[in-house]
N, C-alpha and C. Protein backbone atom coordinates (compact mmCIF):
# COMPACT_ATOMS: atom_id res chain seq x y z
N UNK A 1 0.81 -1.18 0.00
CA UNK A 1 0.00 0.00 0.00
C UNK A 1 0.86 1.26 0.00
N UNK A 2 1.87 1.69 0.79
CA UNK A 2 2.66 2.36 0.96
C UNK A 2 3.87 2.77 -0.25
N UNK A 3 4.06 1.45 -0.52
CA UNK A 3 5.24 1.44 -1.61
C UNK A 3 4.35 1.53 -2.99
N UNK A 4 3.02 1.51 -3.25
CA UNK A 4 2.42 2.20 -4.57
C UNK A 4 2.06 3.50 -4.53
N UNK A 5 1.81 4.32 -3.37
CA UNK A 5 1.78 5.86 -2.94
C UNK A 5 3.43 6.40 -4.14
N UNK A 6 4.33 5.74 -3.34
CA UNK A 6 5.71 6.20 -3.33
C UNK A 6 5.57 6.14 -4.71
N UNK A 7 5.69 5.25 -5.72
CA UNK A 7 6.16 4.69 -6.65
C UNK A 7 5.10 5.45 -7.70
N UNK A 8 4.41 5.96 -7.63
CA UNK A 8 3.35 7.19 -8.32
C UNK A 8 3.90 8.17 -8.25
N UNK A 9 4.52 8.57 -7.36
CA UNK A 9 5.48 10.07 -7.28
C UNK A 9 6.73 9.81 -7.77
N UNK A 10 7.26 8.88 -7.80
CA UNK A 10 8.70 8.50 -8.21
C UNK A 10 8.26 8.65 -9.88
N UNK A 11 7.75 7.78 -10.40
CA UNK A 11 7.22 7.53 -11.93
C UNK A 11 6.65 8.86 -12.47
N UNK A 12 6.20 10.39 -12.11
CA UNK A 12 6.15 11.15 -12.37
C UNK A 12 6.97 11.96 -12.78
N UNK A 13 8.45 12.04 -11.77
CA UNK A 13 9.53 12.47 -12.31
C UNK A 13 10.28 11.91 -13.48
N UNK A 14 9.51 10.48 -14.26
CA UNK A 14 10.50 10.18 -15.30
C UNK A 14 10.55 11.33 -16.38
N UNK A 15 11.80 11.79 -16.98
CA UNK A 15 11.69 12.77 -18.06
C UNK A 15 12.02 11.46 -19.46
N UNK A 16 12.88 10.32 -19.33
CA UNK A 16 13.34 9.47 -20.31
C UNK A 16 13.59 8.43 -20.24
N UNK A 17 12.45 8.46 -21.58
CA UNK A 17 12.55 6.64 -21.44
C UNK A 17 13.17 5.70 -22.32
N UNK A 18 14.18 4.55 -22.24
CA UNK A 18 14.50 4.18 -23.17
C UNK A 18 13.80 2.20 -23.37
N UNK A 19 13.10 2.69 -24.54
CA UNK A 19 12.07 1.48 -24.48
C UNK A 19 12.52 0.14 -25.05
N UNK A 20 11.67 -1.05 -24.50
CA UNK A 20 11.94 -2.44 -24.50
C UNK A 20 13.00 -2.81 -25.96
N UNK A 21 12.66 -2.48 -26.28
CA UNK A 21 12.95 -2.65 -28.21
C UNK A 21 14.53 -1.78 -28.56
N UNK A 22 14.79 -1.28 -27.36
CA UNK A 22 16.36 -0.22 -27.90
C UNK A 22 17.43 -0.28 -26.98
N UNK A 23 18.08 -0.60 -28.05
CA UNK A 23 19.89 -1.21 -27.45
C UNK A 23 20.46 0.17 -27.92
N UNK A 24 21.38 0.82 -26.59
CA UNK A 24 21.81 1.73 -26.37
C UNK A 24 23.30 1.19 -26.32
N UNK A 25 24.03 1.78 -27.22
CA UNK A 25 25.92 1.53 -26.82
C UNK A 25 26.48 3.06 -26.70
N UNK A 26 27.27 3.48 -25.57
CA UNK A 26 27.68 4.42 -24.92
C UNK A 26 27.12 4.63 -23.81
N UNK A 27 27.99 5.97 -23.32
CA UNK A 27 27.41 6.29 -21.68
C UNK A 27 26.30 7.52 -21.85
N UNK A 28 25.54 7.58 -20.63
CA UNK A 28 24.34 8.28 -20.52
C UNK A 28 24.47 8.90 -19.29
N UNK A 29 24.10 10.37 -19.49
CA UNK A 29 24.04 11.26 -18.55
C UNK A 29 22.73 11.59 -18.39
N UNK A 30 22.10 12.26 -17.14
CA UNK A 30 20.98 13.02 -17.58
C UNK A 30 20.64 13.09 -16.14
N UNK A 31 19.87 13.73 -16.06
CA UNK A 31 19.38 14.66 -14.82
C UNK A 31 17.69 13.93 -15.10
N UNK A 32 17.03 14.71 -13.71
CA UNK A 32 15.21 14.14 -13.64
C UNK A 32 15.17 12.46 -13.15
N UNK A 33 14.62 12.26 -14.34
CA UNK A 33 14.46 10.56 -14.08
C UNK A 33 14.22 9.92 -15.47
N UNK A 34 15.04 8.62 -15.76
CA UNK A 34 15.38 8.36 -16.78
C UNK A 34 14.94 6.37 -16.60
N UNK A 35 14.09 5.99 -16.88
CA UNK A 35 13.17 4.86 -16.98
C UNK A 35 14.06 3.59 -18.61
N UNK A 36 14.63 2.72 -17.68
CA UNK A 36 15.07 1.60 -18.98
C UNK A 36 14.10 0.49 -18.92
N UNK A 37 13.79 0.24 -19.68
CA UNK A 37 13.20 -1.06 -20.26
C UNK A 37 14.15 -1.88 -21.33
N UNK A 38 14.66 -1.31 -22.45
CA UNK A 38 15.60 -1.62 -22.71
C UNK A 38 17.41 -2.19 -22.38
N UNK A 39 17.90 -2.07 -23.23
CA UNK A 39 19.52 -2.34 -22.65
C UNK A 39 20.44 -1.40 -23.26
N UNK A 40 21.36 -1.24 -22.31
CA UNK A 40 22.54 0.14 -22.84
C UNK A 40 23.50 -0.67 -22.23
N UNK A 41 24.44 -0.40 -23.02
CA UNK A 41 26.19 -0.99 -22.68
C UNK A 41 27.05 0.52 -22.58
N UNK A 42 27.18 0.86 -21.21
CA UNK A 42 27.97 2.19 -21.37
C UNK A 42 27.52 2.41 -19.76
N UNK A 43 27.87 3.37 -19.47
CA UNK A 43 27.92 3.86 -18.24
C UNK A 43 27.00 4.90 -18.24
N UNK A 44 26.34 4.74 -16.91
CA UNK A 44 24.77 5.81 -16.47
C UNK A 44 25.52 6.69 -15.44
N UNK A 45 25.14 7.91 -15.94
CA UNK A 45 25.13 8.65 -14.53
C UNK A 45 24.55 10.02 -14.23
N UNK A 46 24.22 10.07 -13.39
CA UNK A 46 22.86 11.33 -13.38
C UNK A 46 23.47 12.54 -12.31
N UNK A 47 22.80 13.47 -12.82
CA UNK A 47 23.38 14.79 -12.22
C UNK A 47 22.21 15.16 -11.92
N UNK A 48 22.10 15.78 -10.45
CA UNK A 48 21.35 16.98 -8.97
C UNK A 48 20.73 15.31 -8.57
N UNK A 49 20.54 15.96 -7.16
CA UNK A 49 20.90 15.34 -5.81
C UNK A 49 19.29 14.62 -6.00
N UNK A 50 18.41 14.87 -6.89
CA UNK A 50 17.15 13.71 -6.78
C UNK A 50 16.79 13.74 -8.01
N UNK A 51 18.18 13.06 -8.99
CA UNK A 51 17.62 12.16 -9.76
C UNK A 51 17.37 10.93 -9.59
N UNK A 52 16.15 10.30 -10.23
CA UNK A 52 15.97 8.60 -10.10
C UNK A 52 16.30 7.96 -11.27
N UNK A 53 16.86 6.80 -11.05
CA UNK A 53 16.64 5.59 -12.31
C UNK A 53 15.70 4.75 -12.31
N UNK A 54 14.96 4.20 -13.02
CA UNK A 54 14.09 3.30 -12.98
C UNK A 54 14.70 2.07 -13.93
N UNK A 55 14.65 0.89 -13.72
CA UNK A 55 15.09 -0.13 -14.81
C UNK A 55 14.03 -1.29 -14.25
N UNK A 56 13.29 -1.42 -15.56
CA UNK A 56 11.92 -2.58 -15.28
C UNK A 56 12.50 -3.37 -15.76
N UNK A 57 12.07 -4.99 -15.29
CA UNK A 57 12.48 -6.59 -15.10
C UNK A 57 12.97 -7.13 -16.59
N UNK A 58 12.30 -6.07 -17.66
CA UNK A 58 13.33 -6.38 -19.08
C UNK A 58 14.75 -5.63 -19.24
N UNK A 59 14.76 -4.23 -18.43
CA UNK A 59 15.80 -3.76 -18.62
C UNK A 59 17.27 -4.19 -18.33
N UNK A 60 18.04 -3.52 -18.59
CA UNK A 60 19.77 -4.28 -18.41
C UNK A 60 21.02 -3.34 -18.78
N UNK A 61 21.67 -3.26 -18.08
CA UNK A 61 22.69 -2.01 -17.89
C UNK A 61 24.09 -3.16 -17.71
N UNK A 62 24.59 -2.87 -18.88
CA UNK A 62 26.34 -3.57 -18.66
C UNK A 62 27.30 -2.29 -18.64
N UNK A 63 27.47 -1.60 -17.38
CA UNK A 63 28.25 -0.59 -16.63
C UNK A 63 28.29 -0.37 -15.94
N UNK A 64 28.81 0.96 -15.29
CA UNK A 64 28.97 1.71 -14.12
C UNK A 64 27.67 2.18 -14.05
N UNK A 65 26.85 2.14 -12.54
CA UNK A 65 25.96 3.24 -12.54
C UNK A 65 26.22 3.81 -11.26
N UNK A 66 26.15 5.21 -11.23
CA UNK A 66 26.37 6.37 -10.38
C UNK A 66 24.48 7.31 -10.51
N UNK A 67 24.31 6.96 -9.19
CA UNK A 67 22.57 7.68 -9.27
C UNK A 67 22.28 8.46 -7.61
N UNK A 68 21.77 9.24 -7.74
CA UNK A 68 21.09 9.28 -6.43
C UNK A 68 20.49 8.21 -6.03
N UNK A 69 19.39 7.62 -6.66
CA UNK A 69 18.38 6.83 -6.46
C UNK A 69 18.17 5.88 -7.74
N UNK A 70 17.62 4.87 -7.12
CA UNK A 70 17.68 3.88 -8.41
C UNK A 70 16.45 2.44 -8.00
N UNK A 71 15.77 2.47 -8.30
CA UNK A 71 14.52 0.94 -8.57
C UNK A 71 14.67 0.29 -9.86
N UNK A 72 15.35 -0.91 -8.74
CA UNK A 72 16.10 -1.81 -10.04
C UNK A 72 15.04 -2.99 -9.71
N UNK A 73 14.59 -3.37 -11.19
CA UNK A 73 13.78 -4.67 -11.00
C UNK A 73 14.44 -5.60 -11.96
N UNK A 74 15.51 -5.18 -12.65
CA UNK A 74 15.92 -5.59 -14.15
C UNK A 74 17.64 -6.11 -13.82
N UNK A 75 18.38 -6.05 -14.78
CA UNK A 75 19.94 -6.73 -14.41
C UNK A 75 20.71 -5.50 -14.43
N UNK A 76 22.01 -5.02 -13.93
CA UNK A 76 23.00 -4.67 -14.08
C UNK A 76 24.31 -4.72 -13.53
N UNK A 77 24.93 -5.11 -14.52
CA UNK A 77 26.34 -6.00 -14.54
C UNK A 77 27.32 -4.85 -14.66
N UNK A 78 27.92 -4.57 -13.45
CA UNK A 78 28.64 -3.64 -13.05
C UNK A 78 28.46 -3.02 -11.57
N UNK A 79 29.59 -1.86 -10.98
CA UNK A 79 28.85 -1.63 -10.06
C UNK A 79 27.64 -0.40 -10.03
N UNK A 80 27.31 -0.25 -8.71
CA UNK A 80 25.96 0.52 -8.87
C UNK A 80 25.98 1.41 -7.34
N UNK A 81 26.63 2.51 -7.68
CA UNK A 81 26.94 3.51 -6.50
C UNK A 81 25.63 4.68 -6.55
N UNK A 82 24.78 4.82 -5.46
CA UNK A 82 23.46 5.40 -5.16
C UNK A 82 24.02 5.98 -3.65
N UNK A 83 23.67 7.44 -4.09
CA UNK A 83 24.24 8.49 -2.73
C UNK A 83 23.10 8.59 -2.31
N UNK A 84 21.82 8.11 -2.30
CA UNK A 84 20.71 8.37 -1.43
C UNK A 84 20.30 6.86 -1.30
N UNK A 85 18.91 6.58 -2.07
CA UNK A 85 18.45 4.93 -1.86
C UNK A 85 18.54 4.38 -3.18
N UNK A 86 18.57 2.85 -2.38
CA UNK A 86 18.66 1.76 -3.79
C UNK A 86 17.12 0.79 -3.31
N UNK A 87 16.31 0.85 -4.10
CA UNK A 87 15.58 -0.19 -4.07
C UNK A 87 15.74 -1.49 -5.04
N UNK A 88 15.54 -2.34 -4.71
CA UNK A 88 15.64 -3.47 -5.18
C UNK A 88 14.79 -4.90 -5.64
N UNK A 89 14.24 -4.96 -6.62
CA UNK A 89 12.99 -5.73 -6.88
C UNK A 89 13.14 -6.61 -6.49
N UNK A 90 12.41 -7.90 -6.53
CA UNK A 90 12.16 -9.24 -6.92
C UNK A 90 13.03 -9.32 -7.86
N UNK A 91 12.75 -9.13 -8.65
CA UNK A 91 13.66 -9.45 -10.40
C UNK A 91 14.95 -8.70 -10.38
N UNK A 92 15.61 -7.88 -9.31
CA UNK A 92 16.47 -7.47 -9.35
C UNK A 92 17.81 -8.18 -9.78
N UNK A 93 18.88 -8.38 -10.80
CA UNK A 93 20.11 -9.02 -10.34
C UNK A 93 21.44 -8.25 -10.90
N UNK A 94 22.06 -7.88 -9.81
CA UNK A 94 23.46 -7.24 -9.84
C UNK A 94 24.83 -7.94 -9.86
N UNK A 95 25.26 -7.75 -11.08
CA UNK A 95 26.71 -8.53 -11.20
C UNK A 95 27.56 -8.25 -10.80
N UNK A 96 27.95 -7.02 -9.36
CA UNK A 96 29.16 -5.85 -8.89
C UNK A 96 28.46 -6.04 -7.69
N UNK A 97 29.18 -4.43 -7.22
CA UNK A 97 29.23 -3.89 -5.71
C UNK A 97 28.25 -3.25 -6.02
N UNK A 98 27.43 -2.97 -4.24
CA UNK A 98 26.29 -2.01 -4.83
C UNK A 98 26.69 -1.00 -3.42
N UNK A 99 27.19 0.05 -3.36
CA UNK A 99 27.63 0.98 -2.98
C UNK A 99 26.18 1.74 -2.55
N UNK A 100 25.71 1.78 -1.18
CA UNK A 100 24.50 2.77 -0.86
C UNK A 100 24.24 3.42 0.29
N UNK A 101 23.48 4.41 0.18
CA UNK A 101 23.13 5.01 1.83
C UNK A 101 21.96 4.26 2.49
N UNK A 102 20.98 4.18 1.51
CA UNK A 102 19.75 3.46 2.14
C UNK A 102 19.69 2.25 1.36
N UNK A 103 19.06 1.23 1.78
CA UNK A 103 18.40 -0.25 0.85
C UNK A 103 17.59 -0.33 1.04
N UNK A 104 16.82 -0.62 0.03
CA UNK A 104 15.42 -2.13 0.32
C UNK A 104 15.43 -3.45 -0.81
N UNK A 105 15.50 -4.32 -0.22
CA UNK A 105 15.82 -5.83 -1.14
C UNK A 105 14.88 -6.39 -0.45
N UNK A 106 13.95 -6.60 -1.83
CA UNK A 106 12.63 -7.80 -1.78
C UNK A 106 13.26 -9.56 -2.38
N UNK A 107 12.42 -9.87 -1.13
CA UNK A 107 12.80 -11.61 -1.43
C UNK A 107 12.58 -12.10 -3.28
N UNK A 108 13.93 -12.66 -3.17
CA UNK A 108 14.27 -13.15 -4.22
C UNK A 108 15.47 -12.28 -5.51
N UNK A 109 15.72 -11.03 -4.69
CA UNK A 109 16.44 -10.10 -5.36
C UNK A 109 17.81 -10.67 -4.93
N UNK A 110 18.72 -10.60 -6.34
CA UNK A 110 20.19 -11.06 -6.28
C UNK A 110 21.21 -10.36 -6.49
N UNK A 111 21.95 -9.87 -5.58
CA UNK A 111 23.24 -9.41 -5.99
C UNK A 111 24.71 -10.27 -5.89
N UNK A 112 25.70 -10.40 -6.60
CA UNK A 112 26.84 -11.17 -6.75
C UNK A 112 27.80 -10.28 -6.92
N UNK A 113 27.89 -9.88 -5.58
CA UNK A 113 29.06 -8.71 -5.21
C UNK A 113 29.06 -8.25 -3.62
N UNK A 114 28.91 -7.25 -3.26
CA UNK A 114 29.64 -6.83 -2.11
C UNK A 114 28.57 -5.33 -1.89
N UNK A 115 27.56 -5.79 -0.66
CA UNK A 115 27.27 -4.63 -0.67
C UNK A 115 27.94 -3.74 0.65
N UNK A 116 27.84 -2.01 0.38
CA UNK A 116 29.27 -1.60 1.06
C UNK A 116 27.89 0.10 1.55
N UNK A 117 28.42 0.12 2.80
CA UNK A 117 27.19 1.03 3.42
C UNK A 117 27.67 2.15 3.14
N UNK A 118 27.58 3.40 2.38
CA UNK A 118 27.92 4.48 2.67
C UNK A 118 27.48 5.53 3.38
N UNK A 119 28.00 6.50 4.64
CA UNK A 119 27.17 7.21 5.30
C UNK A 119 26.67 8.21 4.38
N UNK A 120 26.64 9.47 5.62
CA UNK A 120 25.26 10.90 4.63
C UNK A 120 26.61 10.99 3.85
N UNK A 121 26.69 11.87 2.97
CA UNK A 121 27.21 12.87 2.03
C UNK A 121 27.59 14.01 2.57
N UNK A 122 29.09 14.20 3.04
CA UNK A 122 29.79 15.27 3.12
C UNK A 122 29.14 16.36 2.58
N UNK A 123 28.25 17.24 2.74
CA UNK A 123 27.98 18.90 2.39
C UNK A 123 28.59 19.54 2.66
N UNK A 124 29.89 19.76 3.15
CA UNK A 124 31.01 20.88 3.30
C UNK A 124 32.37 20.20 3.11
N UNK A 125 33.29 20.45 2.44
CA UNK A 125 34.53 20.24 2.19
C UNK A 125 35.44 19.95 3.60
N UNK A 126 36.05 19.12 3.54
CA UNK A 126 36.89 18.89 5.14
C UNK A 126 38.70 19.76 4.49
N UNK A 127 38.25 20.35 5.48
CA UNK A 127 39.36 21.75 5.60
C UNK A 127 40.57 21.17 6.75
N UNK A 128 41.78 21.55 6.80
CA UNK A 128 42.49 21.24 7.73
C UNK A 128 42.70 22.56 8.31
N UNK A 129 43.18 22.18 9.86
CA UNK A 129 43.65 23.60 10.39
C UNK A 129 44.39 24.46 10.24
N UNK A 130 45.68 23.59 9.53
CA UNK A 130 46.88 24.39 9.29
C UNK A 130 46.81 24.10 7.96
N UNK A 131 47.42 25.12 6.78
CA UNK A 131 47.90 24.25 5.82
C UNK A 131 49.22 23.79 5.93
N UNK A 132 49.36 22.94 4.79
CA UNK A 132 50.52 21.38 4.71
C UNK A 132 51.23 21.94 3.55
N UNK A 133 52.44 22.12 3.89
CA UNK A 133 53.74 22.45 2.80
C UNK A 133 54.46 21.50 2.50
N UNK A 134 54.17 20.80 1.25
CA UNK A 134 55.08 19.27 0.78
C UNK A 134 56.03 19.73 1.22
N UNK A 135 57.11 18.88 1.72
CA UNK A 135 58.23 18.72 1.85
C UNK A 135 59.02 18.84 1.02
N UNK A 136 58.65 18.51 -0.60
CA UNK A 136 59.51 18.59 -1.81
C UNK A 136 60.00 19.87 -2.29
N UNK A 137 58.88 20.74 -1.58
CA UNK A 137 59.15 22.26 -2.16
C UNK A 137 59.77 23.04 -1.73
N UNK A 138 59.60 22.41 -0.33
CA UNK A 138 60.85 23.50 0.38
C UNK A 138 62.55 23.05 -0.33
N UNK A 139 62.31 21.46 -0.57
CA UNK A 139 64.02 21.15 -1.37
C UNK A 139 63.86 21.72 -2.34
N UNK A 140 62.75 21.97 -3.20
CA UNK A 140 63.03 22.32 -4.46
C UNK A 140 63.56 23.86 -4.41
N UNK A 141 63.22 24.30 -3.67
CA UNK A 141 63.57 26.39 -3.43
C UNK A 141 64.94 26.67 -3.15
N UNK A 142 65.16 25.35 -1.93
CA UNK A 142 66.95 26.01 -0.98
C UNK A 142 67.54 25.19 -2.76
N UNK A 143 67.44 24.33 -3.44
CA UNK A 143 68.29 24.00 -4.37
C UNK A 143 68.77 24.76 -5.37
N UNK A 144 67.54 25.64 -5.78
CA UNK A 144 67.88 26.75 -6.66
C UNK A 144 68.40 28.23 -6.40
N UNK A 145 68.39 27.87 -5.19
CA UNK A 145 69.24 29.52 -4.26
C UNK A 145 70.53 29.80 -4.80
């Protein structure tokens, strides 16, 4: 009940779809939300902080994918790094690491890799207190004196 609320608002944001019938070779960028049914051999990766992927139980991704968010019901053979959530179908199956902040894996979903927890997302740059003067440069200066 809950997870068809969600999944009505998720499916609204798709801007692109690449359908059952189209084999994609290269990598894919794109921002919004970008829906496979099809298969692409190339690397996915989406730009601002709530884009989604969608890949339904025909779809299939042989690459890298880099997403905010991603509802995988379909295959992809590679890894699959998601800085927010990864949902995970039934029909899900992952041939890599699946790199995430949040999960959900429904019975019968397969991954054959290594899943690896990542915390929140750094929003400010880690600054040191002092700055750090290689060592090389100070030899490189007294040498040319």
């Amino acid at each position: 009940m809950w997870g068809h609320k969600r999944n009505k608002a998720k499916a609204a944001r798709i801007g692109t779809w690449i359908g059952q019938e189209t084999e994609l070779a290269g990598d894919i960028r794109f921002t919004g939300g970008l829906h496979v049914e099809g298969s692409v051999t190339g690397n996915v990766v989406a730009e601002g902080a709530d884009a989604l992927l969608m890949i339904n139980e025909h779809g299939r991704i042989e690459g890298e994918v880099r997403v905010p968010n991603i509802v995988l019901n379909g295959t992809v053979i590679g890894d699959v790094h998601a800085d927010e959530h990864v949902e995970l179908g039934a029909s899900a199956r992952v041939t890599g690491n699946v790199f995430y902040h949040l999960i959900e894996m429904a019975m019968g979903a397969e991954v054959n890799g290594n899943l690896v927890h990542r915390g929140q997302r750094e929003t400010q740059p880690v600054r040191l207190e002092k700055p750090v003067k290689p060592a090389t440069a100070d030899l490189a200066s007294s040498e040319n004196s």
